[in-house]
C-alpha atoms as a PDB file:
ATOM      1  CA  UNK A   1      11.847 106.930  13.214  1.00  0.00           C
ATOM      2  CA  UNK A   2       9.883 109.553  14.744  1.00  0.00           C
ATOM      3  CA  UNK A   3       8.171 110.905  10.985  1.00  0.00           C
ATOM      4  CA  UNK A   4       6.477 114.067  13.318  1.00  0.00           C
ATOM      5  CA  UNK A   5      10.227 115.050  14.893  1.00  0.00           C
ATOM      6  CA  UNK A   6      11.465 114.824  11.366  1.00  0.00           C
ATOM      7  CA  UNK A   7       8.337 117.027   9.858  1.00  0.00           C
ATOM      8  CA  UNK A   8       8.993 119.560  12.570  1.00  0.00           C
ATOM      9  CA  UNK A   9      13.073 120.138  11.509  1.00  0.00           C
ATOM     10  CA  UNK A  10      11.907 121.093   8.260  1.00  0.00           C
ATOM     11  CA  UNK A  11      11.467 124.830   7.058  1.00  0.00           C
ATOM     12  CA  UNK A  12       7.371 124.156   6.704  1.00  0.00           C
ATOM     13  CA  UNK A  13       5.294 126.443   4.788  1.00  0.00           C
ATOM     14  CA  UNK A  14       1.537 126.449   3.680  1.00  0.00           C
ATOM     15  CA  UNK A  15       0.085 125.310   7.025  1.00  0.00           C
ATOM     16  CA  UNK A  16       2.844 122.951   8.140  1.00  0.00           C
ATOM     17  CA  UNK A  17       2.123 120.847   4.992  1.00  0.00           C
ATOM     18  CA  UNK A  18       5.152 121.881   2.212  1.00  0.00           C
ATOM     19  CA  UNK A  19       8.644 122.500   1.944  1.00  0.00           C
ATOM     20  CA  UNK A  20       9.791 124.275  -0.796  1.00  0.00           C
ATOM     21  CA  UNK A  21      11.856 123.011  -3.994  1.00  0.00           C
ATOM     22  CA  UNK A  22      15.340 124.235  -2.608  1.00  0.00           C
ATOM     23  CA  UNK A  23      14.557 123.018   0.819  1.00  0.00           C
ATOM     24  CA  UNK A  24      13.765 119.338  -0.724  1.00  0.00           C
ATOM     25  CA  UNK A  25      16.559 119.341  -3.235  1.00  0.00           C
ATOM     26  CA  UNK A  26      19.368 120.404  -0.218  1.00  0.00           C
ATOM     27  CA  UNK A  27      17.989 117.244   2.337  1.00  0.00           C
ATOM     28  CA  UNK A  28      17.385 114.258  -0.172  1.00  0.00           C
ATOM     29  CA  UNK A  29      18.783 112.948  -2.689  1.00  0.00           C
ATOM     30  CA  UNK A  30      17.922 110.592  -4.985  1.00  0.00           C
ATOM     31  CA  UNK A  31      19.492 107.111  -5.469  1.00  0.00           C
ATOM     32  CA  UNK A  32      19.664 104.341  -7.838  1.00  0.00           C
ATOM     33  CA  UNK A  33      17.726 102.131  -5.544  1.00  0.00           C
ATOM     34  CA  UNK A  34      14.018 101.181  -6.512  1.00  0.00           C
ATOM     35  CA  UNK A  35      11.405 100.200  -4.368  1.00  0.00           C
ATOM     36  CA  UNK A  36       8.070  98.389  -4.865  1.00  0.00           C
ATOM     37  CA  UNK A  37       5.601  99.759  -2.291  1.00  0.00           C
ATOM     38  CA  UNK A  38       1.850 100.458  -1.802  1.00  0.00           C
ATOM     39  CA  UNK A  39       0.284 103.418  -0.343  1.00  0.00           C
ATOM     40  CA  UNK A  40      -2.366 100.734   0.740  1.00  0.00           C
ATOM     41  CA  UNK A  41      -5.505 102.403  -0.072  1.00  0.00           C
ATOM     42  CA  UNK A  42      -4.875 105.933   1.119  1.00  0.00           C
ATOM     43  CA  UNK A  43      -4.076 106.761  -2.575  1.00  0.00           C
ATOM     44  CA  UNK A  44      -8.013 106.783  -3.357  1.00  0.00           C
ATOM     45  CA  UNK A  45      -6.492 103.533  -5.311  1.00  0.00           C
ATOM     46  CA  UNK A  46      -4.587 101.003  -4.010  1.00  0.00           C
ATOM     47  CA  UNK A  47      -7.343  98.819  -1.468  1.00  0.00           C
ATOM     48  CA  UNK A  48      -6.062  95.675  -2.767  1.00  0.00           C
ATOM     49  CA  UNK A  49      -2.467  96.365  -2.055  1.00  0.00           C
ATOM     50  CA  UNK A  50      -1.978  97.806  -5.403  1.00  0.00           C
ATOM     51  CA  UNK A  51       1.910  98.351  -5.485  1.00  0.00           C
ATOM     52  CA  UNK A  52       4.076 101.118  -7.420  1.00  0.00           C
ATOM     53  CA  UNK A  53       7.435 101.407  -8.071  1.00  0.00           C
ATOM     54  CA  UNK A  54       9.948 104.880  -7.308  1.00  0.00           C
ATOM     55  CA  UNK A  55      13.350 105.486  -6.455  1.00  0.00           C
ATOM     56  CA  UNK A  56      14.609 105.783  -3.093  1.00  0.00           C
ATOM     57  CA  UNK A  57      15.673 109.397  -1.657  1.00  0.00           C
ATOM     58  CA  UNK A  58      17.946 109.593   1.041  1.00  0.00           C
ATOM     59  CA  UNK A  59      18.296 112.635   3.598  1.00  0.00           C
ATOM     60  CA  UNK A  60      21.073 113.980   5.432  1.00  0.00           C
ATOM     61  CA  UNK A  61      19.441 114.808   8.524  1.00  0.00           C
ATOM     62  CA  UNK A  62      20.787 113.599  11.485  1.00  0.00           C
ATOM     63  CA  UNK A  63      19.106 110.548  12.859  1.00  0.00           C
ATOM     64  CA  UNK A  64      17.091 109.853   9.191  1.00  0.00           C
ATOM     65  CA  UNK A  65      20.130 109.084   6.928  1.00  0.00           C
ATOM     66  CA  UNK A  66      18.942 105.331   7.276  1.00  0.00           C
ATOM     67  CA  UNK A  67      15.043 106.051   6.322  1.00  0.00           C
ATOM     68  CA  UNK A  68      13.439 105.380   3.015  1.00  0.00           C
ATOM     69  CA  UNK A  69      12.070 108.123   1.028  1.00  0.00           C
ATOM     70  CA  UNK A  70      10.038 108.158  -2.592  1.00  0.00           C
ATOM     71  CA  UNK A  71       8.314 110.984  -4.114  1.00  0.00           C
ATOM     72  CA  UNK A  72       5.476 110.595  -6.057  1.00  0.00           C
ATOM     73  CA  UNK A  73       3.815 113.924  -7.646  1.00  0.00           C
ATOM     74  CA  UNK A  74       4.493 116.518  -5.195  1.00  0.00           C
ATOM     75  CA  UNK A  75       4.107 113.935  -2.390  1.00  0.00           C
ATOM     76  CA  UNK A  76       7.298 113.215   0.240  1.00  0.00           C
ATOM     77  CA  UNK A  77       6.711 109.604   1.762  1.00  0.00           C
ATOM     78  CA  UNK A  78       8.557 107.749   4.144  1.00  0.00           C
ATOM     79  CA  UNK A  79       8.834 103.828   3.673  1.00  0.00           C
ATOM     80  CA  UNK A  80       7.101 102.321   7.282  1.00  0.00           C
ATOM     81  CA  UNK A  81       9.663  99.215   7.623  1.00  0.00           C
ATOM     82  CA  UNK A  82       7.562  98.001   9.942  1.00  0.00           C
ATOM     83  CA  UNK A  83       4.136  97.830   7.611  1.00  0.00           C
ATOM     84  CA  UNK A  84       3.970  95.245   4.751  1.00  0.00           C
ATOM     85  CA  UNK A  85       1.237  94.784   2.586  1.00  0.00           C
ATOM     86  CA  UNK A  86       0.579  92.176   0.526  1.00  0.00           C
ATOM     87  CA  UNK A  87      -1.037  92.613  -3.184  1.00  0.00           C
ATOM     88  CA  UNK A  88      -4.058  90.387  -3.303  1.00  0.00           C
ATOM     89  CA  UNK A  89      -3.522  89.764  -7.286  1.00  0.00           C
ATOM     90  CA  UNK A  90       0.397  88.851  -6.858  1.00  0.00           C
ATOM     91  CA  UNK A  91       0.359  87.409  -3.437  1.00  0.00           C
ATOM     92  CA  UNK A  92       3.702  89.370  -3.161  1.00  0.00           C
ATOM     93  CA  UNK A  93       4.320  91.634   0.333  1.00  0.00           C
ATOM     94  CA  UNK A  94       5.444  94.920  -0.186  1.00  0.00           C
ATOM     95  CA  UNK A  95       6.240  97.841   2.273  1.00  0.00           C
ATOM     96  CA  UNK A  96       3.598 100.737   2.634  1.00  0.00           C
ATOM     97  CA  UNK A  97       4.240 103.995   2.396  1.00  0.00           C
ATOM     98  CA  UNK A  98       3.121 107.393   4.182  1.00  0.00           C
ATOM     99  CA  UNK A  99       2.396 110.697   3.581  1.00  0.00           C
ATOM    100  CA  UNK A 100       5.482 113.105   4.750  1.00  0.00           C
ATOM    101  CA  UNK A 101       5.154 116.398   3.275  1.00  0.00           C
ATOM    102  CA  UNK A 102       4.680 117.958   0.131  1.00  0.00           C
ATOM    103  CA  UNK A 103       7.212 119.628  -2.206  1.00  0.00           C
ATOM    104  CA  UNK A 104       6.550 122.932  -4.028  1.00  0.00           C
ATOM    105  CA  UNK A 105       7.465 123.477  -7.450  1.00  0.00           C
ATOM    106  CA  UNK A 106      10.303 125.740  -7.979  1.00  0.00           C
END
């Protein structure tokens, strides 16, 4: 997954850096799936592999349907499959996540 190409086939506003509520609402969904995952320190937070729990989103664009999504505030991240981290006080690895795009309140 390409998260740029994806980015870029989004109607971006505020410097390339949002989407707005309706745009969000009609390409994800939300699921019943949960995740544990860390945002690994780029949080301001989470530098011992901190993790956090949020439901998965799904999209419908073409070529994504398959990629993991969780919003946290008016963050959009993608899960990296390919990062895990592990929590120094658990011991447990968990997948990171990263910084997509924002969502604008409605």
């Amino acid at each position: 997954m390409n998260p740029y190409t994806l980015k870029m086939s989004l109607n971006l506003i505020d410097a390339n850096t949002a989407i707005t509520r309706e745009d969000f609402e009609s390409n994800f969904c939300k699921t019943a799936e949960r995740i544990t995952f860390t945002f690994n320190g780029w949080d301001g937070k989470s530098y011992s592999g901190e993790s956090r729990n949020a439901y998965v989103y799904r999209t419908t664009i073409k070529g994504y349907e398959n990629v993991r999504f969780v919003k946290v505030g008016k963050g959009l991240h993608y899960i990296d499959e390919d990062s895990s981290i592990i929590e120094k006080a658990t011991g447990i690895a968990h997948k990171e996540a990263e910084w997509l795009i924002d969502v604008k309140r409605a």
